[in-house]
Protein backbone atom coordinates (compact mmCIF):
# COMPACT_ATOMS: atom_id res chain seq x y z
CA UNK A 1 24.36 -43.70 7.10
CA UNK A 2 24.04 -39.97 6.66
CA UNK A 3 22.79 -38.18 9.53
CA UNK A 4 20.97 -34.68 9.87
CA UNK A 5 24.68 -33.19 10.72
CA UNK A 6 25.80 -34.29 7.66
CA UNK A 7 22.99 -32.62 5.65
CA UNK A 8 22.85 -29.50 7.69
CA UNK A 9 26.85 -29.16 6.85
CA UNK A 10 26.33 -29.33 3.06
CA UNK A 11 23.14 -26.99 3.55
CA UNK A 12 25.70 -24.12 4.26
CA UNK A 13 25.06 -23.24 0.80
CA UNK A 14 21.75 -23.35 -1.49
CA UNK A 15 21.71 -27.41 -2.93
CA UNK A 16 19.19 -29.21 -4.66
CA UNK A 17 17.65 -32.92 -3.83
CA UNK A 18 19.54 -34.52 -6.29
CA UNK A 19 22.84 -32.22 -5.35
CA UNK A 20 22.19 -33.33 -1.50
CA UNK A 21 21.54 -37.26 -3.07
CA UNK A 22 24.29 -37.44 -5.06
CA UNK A 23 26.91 -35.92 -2.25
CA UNK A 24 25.57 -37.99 0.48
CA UNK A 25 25.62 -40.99 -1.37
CA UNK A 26 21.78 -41.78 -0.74
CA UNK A 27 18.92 -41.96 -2.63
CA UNK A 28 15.95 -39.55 -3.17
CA UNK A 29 13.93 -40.76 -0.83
CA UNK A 30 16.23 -41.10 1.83
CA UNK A 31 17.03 -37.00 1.42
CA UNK A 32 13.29 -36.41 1.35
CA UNK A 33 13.24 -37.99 5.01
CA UNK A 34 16.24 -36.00 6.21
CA UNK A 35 14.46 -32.87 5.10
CA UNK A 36 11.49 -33.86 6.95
CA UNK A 37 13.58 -34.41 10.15
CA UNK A 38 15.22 -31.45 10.18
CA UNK A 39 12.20 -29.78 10.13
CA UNK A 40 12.67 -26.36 10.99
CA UNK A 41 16.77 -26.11 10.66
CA UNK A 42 15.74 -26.39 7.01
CA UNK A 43 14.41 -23.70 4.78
CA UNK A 44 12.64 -24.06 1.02
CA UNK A 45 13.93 -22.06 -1.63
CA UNK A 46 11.25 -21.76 -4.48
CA UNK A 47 9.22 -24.47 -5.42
CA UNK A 48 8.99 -27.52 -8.48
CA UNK A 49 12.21 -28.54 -9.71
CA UNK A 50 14.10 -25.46 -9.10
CA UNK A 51 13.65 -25.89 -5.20
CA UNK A 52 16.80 -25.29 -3.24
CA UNK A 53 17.44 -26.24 0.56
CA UNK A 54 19.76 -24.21 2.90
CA UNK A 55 20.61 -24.56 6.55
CA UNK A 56 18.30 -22.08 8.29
CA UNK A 57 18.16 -20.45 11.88
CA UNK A 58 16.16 -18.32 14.13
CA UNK A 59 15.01 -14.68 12.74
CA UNK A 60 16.42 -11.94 15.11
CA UNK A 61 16.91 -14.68 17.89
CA UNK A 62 13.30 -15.71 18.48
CA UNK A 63 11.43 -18.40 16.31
CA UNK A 64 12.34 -20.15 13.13
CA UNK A 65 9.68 -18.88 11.33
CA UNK A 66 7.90 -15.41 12.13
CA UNK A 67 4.89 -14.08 10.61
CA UNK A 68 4.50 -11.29 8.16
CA UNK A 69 0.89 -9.58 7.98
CA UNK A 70 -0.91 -6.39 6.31
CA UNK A 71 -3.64 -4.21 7.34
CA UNK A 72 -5.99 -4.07 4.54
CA UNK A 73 -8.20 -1.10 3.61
CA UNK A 74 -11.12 -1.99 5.28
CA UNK A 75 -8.39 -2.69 8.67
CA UNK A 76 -8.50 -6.68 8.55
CA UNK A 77 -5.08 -7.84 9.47
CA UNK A 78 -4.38 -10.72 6.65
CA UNK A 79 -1.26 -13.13 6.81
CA UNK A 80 0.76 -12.06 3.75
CA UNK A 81 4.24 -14.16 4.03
CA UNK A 82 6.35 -16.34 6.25
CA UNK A 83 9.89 -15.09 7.08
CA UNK A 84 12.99 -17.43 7.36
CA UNK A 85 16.10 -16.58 8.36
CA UNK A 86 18.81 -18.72 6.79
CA UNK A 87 22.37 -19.92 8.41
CA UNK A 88 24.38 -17.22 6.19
CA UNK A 89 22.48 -14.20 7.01
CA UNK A 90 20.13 -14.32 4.17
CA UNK A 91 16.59 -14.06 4.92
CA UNK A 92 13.69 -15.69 2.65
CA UNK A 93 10.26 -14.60 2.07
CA UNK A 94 7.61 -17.13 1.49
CA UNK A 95 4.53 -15.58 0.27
CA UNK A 96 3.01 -18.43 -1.54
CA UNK A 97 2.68 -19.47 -5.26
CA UNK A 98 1.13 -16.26 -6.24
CA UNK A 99 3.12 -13.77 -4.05
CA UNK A 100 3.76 -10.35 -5.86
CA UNK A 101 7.06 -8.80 -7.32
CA UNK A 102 7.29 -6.52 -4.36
CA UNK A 103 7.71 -9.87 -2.16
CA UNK A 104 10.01 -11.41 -3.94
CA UNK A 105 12.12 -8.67 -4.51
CA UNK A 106 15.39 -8.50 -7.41
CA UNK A 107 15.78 -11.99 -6.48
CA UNK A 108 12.48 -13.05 -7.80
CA UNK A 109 12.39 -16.47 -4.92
CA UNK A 110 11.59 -13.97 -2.02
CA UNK A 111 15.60 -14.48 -1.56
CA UNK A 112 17.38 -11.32 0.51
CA UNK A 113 21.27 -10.80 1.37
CA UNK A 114 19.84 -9.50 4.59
CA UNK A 115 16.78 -8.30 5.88
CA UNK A 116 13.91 -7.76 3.36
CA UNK A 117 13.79 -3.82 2.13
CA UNK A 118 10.25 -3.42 2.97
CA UNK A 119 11.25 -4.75 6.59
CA UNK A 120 14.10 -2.21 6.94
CA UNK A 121 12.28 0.46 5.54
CA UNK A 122 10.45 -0.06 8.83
CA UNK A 123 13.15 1.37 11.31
CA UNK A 124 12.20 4.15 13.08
CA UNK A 125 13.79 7.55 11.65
CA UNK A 126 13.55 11.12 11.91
CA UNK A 127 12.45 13.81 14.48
CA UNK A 128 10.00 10.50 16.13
CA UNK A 129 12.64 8.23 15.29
CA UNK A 130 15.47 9.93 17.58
CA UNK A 131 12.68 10.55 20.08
CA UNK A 132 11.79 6.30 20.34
CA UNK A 133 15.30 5.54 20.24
CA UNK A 134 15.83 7.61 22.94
CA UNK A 135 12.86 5.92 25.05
CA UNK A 136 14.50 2.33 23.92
CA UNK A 137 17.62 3.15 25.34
CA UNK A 138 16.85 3.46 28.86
CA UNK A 139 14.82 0.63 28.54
CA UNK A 140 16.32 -1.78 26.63
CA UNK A 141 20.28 -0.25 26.47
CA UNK A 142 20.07 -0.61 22.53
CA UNK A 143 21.64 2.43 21.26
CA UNK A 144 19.80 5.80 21.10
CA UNK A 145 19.62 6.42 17.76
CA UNK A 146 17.61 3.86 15.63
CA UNK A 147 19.90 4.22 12.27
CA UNK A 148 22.62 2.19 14.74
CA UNK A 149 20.54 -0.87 15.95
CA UNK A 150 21.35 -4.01 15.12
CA UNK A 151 19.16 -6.20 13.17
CA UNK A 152 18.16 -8.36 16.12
CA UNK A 153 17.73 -4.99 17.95
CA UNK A 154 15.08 -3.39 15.10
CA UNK A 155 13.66 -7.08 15.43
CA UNK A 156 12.97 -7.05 18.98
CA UNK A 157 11.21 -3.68 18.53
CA UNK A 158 9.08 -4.90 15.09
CA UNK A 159 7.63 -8.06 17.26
CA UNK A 160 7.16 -5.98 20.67
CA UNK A 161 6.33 -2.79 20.44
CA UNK A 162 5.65 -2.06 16.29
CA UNK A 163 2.03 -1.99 15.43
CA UNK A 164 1.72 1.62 14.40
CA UNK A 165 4.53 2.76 12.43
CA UNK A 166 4.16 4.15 8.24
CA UNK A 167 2.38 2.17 6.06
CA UNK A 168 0.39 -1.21 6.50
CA UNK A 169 2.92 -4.19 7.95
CA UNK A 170 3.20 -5.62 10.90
CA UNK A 171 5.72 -8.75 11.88
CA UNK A 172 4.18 -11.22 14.07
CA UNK A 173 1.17 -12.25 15.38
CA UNK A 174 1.48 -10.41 18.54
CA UNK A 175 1.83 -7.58 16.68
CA UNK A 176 -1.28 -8.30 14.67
CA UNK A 177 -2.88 -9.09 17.79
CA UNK A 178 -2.49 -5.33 18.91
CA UNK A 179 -3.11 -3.92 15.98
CA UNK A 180 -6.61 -5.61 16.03
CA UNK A 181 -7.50 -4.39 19.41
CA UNK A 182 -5.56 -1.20 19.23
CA UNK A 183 -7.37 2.62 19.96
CA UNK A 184 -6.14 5.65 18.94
CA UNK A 185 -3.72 6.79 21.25
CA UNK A 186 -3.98 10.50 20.73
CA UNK A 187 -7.46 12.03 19.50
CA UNK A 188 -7.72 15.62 19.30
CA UNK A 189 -10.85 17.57 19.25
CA UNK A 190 -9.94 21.39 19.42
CA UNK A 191 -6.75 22.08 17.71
CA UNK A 192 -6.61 25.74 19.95
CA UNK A 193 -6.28 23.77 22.91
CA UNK A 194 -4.64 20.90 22.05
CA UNK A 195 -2.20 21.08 19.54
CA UNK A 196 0.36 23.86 21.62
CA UNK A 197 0.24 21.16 24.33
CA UNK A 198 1.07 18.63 21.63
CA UNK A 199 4.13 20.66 20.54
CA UNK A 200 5.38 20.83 24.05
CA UNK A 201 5.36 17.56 24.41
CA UNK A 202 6.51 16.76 21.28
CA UNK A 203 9.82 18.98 22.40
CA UNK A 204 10.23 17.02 25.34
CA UNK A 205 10.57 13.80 23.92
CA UNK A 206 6.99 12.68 24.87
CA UNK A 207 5.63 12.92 21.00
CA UNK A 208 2.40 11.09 20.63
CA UNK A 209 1.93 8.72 17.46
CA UNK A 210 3.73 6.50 14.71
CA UNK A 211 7.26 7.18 14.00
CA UNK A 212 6.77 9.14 11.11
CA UNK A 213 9.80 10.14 9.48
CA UNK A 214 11.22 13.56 8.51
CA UNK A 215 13.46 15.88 10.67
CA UNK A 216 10.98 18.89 11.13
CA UNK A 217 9.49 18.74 14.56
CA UNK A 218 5.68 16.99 14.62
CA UNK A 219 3.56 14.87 16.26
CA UNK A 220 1.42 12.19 14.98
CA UNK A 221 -2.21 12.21 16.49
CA UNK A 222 -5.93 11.54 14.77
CA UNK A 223 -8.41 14.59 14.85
CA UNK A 224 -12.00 13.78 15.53
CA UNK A 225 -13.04 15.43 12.23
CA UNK A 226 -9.90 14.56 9.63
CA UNK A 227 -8.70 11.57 11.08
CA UNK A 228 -5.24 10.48 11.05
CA UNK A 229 -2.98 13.13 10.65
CA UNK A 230 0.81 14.11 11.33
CA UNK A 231 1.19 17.75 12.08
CA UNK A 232 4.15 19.91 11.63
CA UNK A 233 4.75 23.23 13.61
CA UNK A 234 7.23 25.76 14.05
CA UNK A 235 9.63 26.98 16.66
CA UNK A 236 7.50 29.89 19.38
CA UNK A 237 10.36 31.89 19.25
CA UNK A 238 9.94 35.90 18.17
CA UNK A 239 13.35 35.50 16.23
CA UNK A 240 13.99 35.85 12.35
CA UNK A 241 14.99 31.86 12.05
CA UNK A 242 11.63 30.54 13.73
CA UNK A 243 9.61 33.45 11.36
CA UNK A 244 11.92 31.85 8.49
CA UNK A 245 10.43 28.24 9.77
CA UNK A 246 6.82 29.56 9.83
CA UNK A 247 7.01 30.79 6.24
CA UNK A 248 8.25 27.69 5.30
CA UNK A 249 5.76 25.83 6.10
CA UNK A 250 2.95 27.85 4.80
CA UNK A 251 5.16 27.30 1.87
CA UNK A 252 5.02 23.63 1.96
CA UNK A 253 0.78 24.14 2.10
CA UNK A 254 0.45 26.30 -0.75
CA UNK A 255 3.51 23.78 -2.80
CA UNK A 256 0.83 20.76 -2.04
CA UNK A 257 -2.05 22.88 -2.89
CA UNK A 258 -0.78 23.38 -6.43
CA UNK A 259 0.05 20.26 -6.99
CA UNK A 260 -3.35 18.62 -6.67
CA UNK A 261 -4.43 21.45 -8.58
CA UNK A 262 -2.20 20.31 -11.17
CA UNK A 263 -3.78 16.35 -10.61
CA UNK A 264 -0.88 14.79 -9.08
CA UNK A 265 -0.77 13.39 -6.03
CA UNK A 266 -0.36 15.03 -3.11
CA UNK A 267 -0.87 15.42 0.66
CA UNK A 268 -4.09 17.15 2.04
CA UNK A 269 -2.88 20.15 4.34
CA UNK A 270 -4.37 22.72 6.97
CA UNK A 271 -2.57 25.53 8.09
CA UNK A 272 -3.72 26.92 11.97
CA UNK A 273 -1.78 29.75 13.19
CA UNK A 274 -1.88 28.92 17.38
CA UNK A 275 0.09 30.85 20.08
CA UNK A 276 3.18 32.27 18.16
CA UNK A 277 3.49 28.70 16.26
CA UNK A 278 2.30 27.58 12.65
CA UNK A 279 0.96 24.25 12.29
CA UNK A 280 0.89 22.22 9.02
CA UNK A 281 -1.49 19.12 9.49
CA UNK A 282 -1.11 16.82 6.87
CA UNK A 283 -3.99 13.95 6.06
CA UNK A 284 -2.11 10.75 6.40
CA UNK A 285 -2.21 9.15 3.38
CA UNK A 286 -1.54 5.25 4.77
CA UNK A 287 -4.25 5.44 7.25
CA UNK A 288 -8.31 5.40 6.44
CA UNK A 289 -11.20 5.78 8.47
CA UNK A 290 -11.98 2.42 11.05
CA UNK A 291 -8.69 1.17 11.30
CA UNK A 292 -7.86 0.97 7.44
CA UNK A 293 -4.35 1.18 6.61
CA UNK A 294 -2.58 1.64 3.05
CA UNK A 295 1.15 -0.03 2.33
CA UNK A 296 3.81 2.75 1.99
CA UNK A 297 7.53 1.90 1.29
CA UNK A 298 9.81 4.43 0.52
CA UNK A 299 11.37 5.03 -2.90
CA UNK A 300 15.09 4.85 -0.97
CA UNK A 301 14.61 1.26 -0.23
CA UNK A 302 12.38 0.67 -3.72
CA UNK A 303 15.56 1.87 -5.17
CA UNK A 304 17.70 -0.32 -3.18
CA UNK A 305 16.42 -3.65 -3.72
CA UNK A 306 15.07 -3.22 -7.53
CA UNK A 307 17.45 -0.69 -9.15
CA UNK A 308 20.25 0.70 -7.56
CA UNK A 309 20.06 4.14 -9.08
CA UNK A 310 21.05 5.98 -5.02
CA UNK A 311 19.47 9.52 -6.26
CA UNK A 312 16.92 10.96 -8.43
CA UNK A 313 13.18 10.35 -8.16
CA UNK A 314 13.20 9.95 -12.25
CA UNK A 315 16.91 7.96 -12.39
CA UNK A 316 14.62 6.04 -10.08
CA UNK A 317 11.60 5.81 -11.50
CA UNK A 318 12.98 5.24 -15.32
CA UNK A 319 14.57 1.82 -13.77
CA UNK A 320 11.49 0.67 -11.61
CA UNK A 321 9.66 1.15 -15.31
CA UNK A 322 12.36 -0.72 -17.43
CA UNK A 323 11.36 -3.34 -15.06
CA UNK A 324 7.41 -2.99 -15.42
CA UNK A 325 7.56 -2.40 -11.51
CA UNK A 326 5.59 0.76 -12.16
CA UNK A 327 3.14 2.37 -15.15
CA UNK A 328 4.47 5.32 -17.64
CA UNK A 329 1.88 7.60 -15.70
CA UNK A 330 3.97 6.99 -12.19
CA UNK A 331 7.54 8.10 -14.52
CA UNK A 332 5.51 11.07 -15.92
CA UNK A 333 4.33 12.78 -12.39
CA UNK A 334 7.94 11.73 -10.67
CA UNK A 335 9.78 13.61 -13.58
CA UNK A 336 7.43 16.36 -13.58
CA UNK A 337 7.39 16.38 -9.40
CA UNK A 338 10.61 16.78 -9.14
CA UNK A 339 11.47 19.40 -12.21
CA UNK A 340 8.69 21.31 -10.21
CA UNK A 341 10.97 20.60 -6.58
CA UNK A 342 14.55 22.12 -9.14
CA UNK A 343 12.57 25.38 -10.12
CA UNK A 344 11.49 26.23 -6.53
CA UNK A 345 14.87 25.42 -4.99
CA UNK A 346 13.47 21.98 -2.65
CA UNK A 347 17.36 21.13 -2.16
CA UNK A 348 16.16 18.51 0.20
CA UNK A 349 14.44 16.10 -2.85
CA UNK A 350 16.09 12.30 -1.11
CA UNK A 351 14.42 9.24 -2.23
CA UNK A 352 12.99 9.15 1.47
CA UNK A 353 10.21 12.06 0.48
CA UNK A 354 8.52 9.78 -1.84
CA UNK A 355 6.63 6.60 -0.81
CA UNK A 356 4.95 4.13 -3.48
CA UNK A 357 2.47 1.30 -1.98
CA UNK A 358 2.62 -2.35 -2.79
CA UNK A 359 0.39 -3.44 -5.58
CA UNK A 360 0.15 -6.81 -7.52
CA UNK A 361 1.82 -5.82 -10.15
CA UNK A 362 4.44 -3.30 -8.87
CA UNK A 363 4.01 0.16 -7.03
CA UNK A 364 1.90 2.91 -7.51
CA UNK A 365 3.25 6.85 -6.21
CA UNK A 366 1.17 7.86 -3.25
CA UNK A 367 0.69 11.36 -2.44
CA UNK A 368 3.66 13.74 -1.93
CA UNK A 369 4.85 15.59 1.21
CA UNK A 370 7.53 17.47 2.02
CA UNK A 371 8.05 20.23 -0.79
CA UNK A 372 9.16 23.46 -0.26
CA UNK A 373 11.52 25.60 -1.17
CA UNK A 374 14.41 24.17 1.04
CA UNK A 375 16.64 26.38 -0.37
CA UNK A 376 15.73 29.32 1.93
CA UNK A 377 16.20 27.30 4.96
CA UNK A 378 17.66 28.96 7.55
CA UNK A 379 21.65 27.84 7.98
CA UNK A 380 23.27 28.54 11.21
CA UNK A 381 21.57 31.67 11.70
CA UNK A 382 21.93 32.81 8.46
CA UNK A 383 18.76 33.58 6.28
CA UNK A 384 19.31 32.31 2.50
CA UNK A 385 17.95 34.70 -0.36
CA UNK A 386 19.41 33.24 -3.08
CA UNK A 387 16.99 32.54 -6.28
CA UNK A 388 16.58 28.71 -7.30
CA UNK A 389 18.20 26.97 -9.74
CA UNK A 390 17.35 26.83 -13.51
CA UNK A 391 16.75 23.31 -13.65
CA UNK A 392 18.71 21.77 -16.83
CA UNK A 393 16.80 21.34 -19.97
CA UNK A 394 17.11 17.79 -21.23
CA UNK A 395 15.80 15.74 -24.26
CA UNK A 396 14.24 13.26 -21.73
CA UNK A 397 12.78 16.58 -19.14
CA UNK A 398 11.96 18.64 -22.33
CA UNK A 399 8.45 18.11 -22.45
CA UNK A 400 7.72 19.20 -18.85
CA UNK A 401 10.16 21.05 -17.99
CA UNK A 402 8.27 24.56 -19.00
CA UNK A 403 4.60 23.25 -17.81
CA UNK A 404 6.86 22.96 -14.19
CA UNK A 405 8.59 26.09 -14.45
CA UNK A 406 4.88 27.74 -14.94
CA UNK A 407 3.96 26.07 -12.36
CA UNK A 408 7.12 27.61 -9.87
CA UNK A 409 6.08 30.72 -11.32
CA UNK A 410 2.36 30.48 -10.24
CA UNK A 411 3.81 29.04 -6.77
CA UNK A 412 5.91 31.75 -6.43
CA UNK A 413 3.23 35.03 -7.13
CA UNK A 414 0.08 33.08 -4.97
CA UNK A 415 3.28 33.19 -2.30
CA UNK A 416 4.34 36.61 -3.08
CA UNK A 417 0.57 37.90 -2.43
CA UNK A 418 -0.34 35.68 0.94
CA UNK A 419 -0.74 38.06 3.95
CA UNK A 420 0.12 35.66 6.89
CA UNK A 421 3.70 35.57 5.29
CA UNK A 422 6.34 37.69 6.66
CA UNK A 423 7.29 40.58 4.52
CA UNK A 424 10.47 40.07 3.33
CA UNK A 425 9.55 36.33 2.39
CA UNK A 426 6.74 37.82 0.03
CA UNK A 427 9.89 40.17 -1.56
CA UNK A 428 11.83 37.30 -2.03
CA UNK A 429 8.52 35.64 -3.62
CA UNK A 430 7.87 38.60 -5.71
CA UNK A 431 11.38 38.46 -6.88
CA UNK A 432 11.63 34.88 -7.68
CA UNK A 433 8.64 35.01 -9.66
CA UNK A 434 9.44 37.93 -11.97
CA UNK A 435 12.30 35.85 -12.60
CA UNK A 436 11.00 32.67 -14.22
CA UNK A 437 8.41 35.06 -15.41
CA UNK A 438 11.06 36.67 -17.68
CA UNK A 439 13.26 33.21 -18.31
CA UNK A 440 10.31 31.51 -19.66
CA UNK A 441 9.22 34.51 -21.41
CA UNK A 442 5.35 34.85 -19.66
């Protein structure tokens, strides 16, 4: 008589009911009430005919099944999925008979090698990152830095402590629980005041807010009249590297300004000049007004799961719309976003500085952050001057690769005539922008 031992054994790898009835020896109903016995030590794959069974075990050590919900718009927390971890290290997503493509990922069953990319897209990175890992550590002895937890340790934190991080998911109802009865935890009503006090802070590992990522120093906080924002600043220092740093960043403001001038998304900003610092406040584009939230995964792990491409917003983007993940007007603004990023010398364009949100269908590009001319950067003391790049001119870049390059040209006079910059960044400016001026022939 075939016992549940038996079955789990064979379940080591993916079978079918009449696989599992014709190498136990017993008939189809007789597997059907194994199954049911097992109960959870079983999971589903897919559904009709094509269902598969596989030995299954508990997700990052707690329960055999956890939870996966999203904070909508309007900031209802709605059950999305299931999550099952199976025997091999796969994990399986069960979002129903009508789940979207982003669910079910390349697999197309909600079927992972390891955790789902829009789960480990969640671990806490940059400047907030360190700064939480840090806090873990003494309290939990994970390891300081986030990029080197386990899987059961970036568990532990998703079901305890993760209701706020980027975008809209939370794992596990406790989670959801929080969220639902969660304030802001930081609400600023006079920048002058408050946001010097905020940068302190933020330099002494006591940052308020989500773990946003990105390694510029910021702080994550909602103002009283904007809302949820994440807010940049520069070093205090009187030196030429933290004047370097505060024309960067009025760089990155004017960059985003231009580009919704142009109709493509990007991030709102605010500059506010406050007690030898800059600040750039940035609108949060995965946050809304009462509690709304907006789903935001980054291209790195878009790339990851559905094409493979490891660099290049438009290597990217051309293989996310071979796959009708996203629409022809998504590949249009990544090309043109990041010829735009080549001809001002951003030589910090990773696949982490775009995010796309979830939608039925695929992904759409949410607003842009992080562009500036990177290339001026300050590098161990040493203040670059060197002009950008000439992007290469391509068949497949040709029709947007001079519309950009006006564009960098535009960027770089409105730069070369702002007062608050330093004067020797409005040479370089000045410089830079005769330049394209002359190579595209304006």
């Amino acid at each position: 008589m075939a016992a549940i031992e038996d079955l789990l054994l064979l379940l080591e790898r993916d079978l079918t009911s009449p696989e599992l009835q014709r190498m136990l020896g017993v008939s189809q109903p007789t597997v059907s009430r194994l199954l049911q016995r097992a109960g959870n030590r079983v999971a589903r794959i897919g559904r009709g005919r094509a269902t598969r069974y596989a030995a299954a075990r508990r997700l990052f050590g707690a329960d055999w099944s956890v939870p996966l919900h999203a904070v909508d718009k309007g900031g209802v927390v709605r059950r999305i999925a299931t999550l099952r971890a199976l025997a091999d290290g796969r994990t399986l997503v069960d979002g129903g008979a009508h789940a979207p493509p982003w669910l079910l990922g390349d697999s197309g069953v909600g079927l992972y090698s390891s955790l789902p990319y829009f789960i480990a897209d969640l671990r806490p990175s940059g400047f907030l990152g360190r700064q939480l890992g840090r806090r873990l550590a003494a309290e939990w002895g994970t390891a300081p830095d986030p990029r080197e937890w386990t899987d059961d340790d970036l568990g532990r934190f998703l079901l305890q402590r993760a209701d706020d991080l980027p975008g809209n998911l939370l794992l596990g109802d406790a989670a959801a629980a929080r969220v639902s009865r969660r304030q802001p935890a930081t609400v600023v009503r006079d920048r002058r005041a408050e946001y010097p006090l905020l940068a302190l802070r933020a330099l002494d590992d006591d940052a308020p807010g989500s773990s946003a990522a990105g390694e510029q120093a910021k702080f994550a906080i909602e103002h009283v009249m904007t809302g949820p924002v994440i807010v940049k600043f520069s070093p205090a220092a009187m030196t030429a590297d933290a004047q370097r740093w505060r024309d960067l960043l009025r760089a990155e403001d004017h960059a985003l300004r231009l580009l919704r001038e142009h109709g493509l998304p990007a991030a709102e900003t605010s500059m506010h000049s406050l007690e030898e610092r800059v600040f750039l406040e940035s609108r949060r584009f995965d946050r809304l007004a009462g509690g709304g939230r907006v789903g935001a995964i980054s291209l790195t792990m878009i790339d990851a799961e559905f094409v493979g491409a490891g660099h290049g917003w438009t290597s990217v983007a051309r293989g996310l719309r071979a796959r009708g993940l996203i629409d022809e007007r998504t590949l249009e603004h990544l090309l043109w976003l990041e010829l735009f990023g080549e001809w001002i010398g951003n030589t910090d364009m990773h696949l982490g500085n775009v995010s796309l949100s979830p939608r039925p269908d695929g992904f759409e590009l949410l607003p842009l952050y992080d562009m500036l001319p990177m290339a001026l950067a300050p590098v161990r003391g040493e203040l670059p001057a060197a002009a950008p790049r000439t992007p290469p001119r391509t068949a497949e870049r040709d029709a947007a690769w001079a519309a950009a390059g006006a564009a960098a040209t535009t960027y770089w006079l409105r730069l070369a005539d702002d007062p608050a910059l330093s004067d020797g960044f409005c040479a370089l400016a000045r410089d830079h922008g005769a330049r394209l001026r002359q190579l595209l022939g304006g």
